[in-house]
C-alpha atoms as a PDB file:
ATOM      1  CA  UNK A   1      78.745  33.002  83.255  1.00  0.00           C
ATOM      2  CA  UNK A   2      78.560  36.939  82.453  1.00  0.00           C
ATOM      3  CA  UNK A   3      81.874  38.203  81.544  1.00  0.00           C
ATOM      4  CA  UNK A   4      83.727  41.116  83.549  1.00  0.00           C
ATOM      5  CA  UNK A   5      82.687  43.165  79.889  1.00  0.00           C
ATOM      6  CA  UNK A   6      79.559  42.116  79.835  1.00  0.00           C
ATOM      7  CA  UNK A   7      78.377  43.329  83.649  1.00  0.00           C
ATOM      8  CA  UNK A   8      79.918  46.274  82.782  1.00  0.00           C
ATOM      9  CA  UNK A   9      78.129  47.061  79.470  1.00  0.00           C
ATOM     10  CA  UNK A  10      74.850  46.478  81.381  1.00  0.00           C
ATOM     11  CA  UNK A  11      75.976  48.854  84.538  1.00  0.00           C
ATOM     12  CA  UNK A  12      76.064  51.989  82.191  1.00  0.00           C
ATOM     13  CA  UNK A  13      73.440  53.702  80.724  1.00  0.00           C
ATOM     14  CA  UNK A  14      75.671  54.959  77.856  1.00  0.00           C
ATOM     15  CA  UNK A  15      74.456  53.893  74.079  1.00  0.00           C
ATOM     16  CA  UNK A  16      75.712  50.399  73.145  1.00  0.00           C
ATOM     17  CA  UNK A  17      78.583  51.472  70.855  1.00  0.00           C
ATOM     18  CA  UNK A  18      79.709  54.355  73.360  1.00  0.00           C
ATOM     19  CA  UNK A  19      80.411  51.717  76.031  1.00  0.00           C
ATOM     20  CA  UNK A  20      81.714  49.596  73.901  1.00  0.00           C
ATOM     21  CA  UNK A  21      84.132  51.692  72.122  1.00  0.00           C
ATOM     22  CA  UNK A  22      85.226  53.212  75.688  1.00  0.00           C
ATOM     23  CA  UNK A  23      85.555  49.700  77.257  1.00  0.00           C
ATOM     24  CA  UNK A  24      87.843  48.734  74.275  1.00  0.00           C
ATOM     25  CA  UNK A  25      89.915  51.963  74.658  1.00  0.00           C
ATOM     26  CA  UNK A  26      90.324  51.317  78.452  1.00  0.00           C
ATOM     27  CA  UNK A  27      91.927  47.480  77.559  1.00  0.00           C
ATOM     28  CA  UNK A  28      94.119  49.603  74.786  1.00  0.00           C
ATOM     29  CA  UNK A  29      95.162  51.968  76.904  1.00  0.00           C
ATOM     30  CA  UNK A  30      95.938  49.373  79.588  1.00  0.00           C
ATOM     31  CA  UNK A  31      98.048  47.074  77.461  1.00  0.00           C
ATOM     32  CA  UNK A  32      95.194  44.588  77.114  1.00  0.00           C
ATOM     33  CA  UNK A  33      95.913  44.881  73.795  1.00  0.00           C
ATOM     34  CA  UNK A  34      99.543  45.932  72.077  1.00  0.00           C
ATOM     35  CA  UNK A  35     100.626  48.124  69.430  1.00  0.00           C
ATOM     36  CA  UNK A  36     100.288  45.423  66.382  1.00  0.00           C
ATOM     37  CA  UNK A  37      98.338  43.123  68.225  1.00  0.00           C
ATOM     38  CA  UNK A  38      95.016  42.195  66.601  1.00  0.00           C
ATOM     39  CA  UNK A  39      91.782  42.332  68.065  1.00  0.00           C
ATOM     40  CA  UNK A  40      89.487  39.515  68.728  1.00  0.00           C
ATOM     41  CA  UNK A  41      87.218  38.686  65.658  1.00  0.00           C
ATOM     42  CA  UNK A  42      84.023  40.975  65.283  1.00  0.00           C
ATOM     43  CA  UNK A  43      82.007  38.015  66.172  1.00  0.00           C
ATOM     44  CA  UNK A  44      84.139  37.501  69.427  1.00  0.00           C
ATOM     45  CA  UNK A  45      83.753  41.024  70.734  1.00  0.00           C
ATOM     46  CA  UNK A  46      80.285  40.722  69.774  1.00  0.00           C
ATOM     47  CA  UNK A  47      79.661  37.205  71.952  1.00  0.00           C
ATOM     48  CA  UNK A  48      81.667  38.829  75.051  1.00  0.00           C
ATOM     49  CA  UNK A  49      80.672  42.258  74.989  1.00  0.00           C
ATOM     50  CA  UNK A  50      76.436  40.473  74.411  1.00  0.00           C
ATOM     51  CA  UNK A  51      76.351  43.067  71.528  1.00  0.00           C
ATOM     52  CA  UNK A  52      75.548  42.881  68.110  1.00  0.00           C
ATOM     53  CA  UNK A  53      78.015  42.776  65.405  1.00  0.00           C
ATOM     54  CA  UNK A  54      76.567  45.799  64.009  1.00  0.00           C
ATOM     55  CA  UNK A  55      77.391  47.537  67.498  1.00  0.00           C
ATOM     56  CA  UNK A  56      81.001  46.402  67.609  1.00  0.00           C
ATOM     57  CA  UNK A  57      81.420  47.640  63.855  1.00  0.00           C
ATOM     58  CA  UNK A  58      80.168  50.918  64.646  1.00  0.00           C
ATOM     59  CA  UNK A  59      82.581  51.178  67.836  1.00  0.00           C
ATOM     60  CA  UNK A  60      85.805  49.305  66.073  1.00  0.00           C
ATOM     61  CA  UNK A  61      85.115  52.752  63.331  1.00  0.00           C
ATOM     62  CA  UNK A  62      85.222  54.690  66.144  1.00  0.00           C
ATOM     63  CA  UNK A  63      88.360  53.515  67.434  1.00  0.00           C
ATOM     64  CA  UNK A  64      89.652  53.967  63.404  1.00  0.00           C
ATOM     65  CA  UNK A  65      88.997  57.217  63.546  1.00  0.00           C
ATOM     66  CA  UNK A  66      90.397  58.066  66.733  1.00  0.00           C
ATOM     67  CA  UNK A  67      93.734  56.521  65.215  1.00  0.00           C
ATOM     68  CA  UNK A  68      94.088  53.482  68.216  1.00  0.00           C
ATOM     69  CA  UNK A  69      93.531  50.451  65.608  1.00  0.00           C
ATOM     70  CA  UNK A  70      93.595  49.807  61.717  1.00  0.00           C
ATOM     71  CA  UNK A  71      92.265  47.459  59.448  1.00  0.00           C
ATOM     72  CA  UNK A  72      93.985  45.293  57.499  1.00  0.00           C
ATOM     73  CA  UNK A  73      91.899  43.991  54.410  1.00  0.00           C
ATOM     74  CA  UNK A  74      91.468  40.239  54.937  1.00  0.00           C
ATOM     75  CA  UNK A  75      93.014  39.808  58.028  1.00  0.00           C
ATOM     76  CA  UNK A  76      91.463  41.762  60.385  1.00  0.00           C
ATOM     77  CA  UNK A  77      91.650  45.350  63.004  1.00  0.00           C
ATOM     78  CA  UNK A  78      94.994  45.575  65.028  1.00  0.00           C
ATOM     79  CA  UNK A  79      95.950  48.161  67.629  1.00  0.00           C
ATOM     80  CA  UNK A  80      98.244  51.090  66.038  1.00  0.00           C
ATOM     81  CA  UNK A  81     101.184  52.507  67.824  1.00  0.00           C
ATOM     82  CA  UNK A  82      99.132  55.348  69.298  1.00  0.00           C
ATOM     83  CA  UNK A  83     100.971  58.981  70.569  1.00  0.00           C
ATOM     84  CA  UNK A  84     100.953  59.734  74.045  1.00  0.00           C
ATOM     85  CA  UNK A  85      99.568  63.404  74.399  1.00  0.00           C
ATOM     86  CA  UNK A  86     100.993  65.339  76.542  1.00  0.00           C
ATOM     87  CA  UNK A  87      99.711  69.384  77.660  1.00  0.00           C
ATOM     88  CA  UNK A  88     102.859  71.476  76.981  1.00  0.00           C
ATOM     89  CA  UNK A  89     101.890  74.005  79.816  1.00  0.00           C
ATOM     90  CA  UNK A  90     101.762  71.445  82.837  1.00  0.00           C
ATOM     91  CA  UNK A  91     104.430  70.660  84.465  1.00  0.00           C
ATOM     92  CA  UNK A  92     105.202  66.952  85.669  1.00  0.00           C
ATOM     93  CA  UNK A  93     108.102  64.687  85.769  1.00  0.00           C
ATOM     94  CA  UNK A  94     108.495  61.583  83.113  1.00  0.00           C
ATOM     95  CA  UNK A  95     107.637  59.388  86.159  1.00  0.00           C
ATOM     96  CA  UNK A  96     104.281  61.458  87.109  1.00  0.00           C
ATOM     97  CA  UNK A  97     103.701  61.829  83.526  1.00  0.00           C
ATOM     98  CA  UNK A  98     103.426  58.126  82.280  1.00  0.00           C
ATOM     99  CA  UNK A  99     101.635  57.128  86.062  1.00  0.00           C
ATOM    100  CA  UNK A 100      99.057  59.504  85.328  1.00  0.00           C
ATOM    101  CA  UNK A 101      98.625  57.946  81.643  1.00  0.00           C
ATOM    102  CA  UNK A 102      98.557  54.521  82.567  1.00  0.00           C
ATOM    103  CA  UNK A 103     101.732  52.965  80.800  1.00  0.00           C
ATOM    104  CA  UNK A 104     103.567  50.537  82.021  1.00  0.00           C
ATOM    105  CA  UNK A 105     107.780  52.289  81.996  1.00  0.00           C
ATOM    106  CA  UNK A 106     110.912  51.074  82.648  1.00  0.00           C
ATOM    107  CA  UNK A 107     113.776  53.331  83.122  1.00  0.00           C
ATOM    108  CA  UNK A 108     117.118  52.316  82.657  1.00  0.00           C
ATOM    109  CA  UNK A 109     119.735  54.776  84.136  1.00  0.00           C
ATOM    110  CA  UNK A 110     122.284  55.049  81.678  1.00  0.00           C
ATOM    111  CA  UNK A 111     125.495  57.206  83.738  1.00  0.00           C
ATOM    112  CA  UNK A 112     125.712  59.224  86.923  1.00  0.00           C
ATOM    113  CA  UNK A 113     128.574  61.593  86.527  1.00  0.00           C
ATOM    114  CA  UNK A 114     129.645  65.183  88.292  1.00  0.00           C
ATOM    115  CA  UNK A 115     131.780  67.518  86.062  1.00  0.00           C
ATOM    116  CA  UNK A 116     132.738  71.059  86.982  1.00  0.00           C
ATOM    117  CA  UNK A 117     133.669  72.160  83.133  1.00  0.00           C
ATOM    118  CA  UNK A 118     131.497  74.722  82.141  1.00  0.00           C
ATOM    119  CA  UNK A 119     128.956  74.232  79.979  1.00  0.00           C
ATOM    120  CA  UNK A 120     125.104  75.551  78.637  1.00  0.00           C
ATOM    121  CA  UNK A 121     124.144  73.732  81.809  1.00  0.00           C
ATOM    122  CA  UNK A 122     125.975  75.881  84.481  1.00  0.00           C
ATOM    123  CA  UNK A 123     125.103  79.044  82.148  1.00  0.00           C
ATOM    124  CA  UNK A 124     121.293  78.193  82.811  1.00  0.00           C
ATOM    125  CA  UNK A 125     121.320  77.282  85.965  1.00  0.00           C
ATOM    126  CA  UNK A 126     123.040  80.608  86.987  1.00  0.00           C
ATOM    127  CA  UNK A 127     125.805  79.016  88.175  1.00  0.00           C
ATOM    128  CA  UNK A 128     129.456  80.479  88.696  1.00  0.00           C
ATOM    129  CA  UNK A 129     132.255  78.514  86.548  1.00  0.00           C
ATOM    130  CA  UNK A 130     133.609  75.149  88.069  1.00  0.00           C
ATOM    131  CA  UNK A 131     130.426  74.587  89.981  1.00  0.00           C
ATOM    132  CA  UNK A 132     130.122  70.923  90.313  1.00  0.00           C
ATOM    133  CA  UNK A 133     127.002  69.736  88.544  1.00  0.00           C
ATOM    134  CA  UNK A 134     125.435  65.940  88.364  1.00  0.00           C
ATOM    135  CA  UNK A 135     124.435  64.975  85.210  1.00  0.00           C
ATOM    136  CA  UNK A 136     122.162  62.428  85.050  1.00  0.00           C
ATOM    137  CA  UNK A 137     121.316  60.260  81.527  1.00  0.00           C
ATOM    138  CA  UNK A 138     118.262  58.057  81.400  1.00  0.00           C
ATOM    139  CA  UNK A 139     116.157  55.995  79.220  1.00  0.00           C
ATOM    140  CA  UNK A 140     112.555  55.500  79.962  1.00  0.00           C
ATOM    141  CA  UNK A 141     111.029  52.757  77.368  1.00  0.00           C
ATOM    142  CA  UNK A 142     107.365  52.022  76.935  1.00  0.00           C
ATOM    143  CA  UNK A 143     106.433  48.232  75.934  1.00  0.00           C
ATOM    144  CA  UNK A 144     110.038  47.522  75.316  1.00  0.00           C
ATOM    145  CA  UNK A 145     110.535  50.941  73.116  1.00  0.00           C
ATOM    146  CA  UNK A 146     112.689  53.949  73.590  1.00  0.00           C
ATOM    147  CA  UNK A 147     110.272  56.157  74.279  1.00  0.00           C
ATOM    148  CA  UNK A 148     112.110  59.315  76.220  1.00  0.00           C
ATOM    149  CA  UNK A 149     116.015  59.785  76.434  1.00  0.00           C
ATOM    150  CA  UNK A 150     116.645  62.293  78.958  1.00  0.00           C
ATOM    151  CA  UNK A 151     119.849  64.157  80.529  1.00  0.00           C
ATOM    152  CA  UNK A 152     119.016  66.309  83.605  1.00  0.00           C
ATOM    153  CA  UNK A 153     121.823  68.293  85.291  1.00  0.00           C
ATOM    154  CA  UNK A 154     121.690  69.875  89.007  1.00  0.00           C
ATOM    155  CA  UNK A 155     123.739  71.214  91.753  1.00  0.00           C
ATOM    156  CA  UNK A 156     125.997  68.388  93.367  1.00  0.00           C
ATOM    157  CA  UNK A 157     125.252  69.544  96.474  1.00  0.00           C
ATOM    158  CA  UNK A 158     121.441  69.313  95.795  1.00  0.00           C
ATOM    159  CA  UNK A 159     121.826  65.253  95.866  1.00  0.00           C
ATOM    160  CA  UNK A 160     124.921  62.591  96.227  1.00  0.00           C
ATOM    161  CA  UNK A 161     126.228  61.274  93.059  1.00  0.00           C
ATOM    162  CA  UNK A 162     127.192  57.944  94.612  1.00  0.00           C
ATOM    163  CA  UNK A 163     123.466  56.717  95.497  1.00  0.00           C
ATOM    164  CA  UNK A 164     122.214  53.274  94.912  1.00  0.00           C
ATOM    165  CA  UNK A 165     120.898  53.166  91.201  1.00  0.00           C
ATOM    166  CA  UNK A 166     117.562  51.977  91.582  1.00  0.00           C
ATOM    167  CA  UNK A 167     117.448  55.683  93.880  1.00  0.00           C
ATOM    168  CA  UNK A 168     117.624  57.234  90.086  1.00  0.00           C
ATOM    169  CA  UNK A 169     114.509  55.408  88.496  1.00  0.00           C
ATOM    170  CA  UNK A 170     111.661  57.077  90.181  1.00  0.00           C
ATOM    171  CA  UNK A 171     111.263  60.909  89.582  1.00  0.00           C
ATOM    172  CA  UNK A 172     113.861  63.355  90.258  1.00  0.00           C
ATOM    173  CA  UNK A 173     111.757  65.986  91.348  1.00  0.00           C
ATOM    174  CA  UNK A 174     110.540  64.407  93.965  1.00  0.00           C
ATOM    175  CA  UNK A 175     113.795  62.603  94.908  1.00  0.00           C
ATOM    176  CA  UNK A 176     115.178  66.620  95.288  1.00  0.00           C
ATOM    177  CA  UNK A 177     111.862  67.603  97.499  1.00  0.00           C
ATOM    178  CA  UNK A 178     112.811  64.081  99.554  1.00  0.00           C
ATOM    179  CA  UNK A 179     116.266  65.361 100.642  1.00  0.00           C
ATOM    180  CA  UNK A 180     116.417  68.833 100.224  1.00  0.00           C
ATOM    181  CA  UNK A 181     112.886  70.338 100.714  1.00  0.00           C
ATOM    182  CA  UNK A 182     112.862  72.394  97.315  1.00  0.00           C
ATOM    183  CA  UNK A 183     110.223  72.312  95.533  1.00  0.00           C
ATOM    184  CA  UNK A 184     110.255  72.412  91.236  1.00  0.00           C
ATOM    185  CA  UNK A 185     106.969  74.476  90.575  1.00  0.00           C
ATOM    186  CA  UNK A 186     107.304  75.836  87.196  1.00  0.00           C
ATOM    187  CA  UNK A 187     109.917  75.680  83.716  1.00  0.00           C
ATOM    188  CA  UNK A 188     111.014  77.315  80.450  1.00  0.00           C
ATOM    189  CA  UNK A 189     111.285  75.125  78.030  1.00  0.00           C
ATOM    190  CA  UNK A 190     112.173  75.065  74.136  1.00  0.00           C
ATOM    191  CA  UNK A 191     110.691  72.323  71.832  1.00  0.00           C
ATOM    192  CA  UNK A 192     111.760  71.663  68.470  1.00  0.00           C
ATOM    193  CA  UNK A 193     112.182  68.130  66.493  1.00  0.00           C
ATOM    194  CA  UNK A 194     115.650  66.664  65.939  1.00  0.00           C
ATOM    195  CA  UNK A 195     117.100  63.375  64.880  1.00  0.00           C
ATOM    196  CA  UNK A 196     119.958  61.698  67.773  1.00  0.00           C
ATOM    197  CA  UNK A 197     123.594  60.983  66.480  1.00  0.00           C
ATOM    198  CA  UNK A 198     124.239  57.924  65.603  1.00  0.00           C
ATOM    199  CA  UNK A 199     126.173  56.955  69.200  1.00  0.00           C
ATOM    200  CA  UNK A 200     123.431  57.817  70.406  1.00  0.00           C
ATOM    201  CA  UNK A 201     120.741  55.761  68.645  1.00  0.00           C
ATOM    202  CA  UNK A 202     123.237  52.739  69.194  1.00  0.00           C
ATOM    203  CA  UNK A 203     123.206  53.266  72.991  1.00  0.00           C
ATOM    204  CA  UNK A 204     119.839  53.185  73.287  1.00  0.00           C
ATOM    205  CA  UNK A 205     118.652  50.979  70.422  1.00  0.00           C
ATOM    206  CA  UNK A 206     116.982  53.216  68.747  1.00  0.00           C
ATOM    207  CA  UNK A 207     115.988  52.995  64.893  1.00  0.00           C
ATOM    208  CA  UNK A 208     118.330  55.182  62.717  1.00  0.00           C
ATOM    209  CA  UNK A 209     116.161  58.573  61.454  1.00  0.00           C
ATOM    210  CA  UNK A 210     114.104  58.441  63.885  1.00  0.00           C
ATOM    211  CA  UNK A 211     112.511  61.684  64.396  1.00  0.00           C
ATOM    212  CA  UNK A 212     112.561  63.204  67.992  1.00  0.00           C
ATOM    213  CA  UNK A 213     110.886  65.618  70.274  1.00  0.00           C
ATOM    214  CA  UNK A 214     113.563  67.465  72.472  1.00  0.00           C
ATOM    215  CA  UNK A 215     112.163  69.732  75.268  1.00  0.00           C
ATOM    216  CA  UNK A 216     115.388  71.714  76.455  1.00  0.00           C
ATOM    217  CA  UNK A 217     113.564  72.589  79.964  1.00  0.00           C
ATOM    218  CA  UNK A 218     114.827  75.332  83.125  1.00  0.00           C
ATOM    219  CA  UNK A 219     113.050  74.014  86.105  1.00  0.00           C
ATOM    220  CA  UNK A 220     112.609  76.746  88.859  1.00  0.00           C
ATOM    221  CA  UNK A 221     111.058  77.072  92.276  1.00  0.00           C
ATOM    222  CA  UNK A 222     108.527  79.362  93.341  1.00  0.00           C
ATOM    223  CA  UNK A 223     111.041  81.903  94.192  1.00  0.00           C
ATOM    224  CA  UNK A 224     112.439  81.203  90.490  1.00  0.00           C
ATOM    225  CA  UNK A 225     115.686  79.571  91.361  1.00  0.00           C
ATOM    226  CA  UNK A 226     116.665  77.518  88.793  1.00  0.00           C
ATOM    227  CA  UNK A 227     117.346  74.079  89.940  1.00  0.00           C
ATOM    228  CA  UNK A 228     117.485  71.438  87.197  1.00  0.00           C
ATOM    229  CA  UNK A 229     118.393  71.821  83.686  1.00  0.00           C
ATOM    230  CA  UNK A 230     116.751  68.871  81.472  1.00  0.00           C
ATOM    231  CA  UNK A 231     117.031  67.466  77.794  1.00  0.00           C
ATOM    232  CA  UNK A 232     113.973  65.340  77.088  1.00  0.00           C
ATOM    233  CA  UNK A 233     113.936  63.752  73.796  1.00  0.00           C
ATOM    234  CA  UNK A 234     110.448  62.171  73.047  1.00  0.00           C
ATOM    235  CA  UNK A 235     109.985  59.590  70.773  1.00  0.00           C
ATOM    236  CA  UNK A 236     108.309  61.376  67.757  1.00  0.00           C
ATOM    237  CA  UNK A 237     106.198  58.099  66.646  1.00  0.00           C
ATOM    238  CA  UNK A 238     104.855  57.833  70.302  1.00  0.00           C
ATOM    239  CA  UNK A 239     104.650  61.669  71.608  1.00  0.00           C
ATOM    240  CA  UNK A 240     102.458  64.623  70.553  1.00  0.00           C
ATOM    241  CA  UNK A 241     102.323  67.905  72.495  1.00  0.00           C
ATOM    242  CA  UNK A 242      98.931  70.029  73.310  1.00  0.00           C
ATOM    243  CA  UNK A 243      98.774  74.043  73.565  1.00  0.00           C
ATOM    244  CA  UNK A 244      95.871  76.656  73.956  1.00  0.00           C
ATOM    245  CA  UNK A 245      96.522  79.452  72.034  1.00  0.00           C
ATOM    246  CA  UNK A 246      94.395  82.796  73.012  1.00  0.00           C
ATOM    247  CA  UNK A 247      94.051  85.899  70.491  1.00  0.00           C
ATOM    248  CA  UNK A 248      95.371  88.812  72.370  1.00  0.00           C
END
């Protein structure tokens, strides 16, 4: 019988090691195969890709040197804990985000709460003093990892605070567009790296110095009214952040 890899290695005109180091990407990226997992034998890839070895041993360097798996001396390649990439100048939701990237995310909402003290929150938003404002904490995880700890505060009267909690999981922009008709089109946002307190890291379960990506984020509409004010920390082990720079 020709396996599912096989038919597709003879489908594509691609060179040998191209489609093989693609195909093996694609079953990374997928969760075929998990951060510390190891790969099948060079042999084995060889027999189910109908390859030779020296193919898969040119693609498996390929995938070393992209950083996706490592080789252990003796033992064999395994699948590293690669960073999710993300372009700093589009703007998307967590939810949209890890869709569009293919992981598999569960979110975990942490606390629902409305408080009219004021804060850096009601300051941003523009806000006057004792403005009621939801604040919403939530942990997305990635294979079972922390992988984004986010607060995101908004208008009460934008959305209830007593919803069902599965209503929080999905993406907020789109919950707001649901009910209200606004629409988030563009942010200012601040990144720098910090490490959580340690309340924090216990709450979650995350490891202790840890680093972290925050991304303090003003999301506005069109006619720049600022409707949500976010803190997005990002895993530092699993996150990395693109921008084009032009010379002026």
């Amino acid at each position: 019988m020709v396996s599912a890899e096989t038919a597709l290695i003879r489908r594509d005109r691609r060179t040998l090691v191209a489609r093989t180091r693609e195909d093996l990407v694609r079953r990374i990226r997928q969760g075929e195969f998990r951060p510390g997992q190891q790969l099948p034998s060079e042999p084995d890839l060889a027999r189910a890709y109908d390859v030779s070895r020296v193919t898969v041993r040119e693609a498996l360097k390929g995938l070393q040197q992209e950083h996706l798996v490592y080789v252990i001396h003796g033992r064999g390649t395994f699948v590293a804990d690669t960073p999710i990439t993300r372009p700093v100048t589009r703007l998307q939701s967590v939810t949209e985000l890890m869709a569009d990237l293919g992981y598999t995310m569960t979110t975990s909402v942490l606390g629902v709460h409305t408080s009219a003290e004021p804060s850096a929150a009601s300051e941003a938003l523009g806000v006057a003093a004792g403005t009621p404002l939801v604040h919403l904490e939530r942990l997305r995880r990635v294979d079972g990892r922390p992988a984004i700890y986010s607060i995101d505060v908004f208008p009460a009267g934008l959305v209830e605070e007593n919803l069902p909690g599965d209503t929080w999981q999905g993406s907020l922009f789109a919950l707001i567009e649901g009910r209200t008709g606004i629409r988030i089109t563009y942010s200012t946002a601040t990144l720098r790296a910090v490490l959580l307190d340690s309340a924090v890291q216990e709450r979650i379960g995350a490891a202790p110095h840890t680093p972290w990506l925050l991304m303090e984020q003003v999301n506005y509409t069109a006619e720049n009214r600022p409707i949500v004010y976010s803190h997005d920390y990002h895993h530092g082990e699993m996150f990395s952040f693109d921008v084009v720079r032009r010379r002026v």
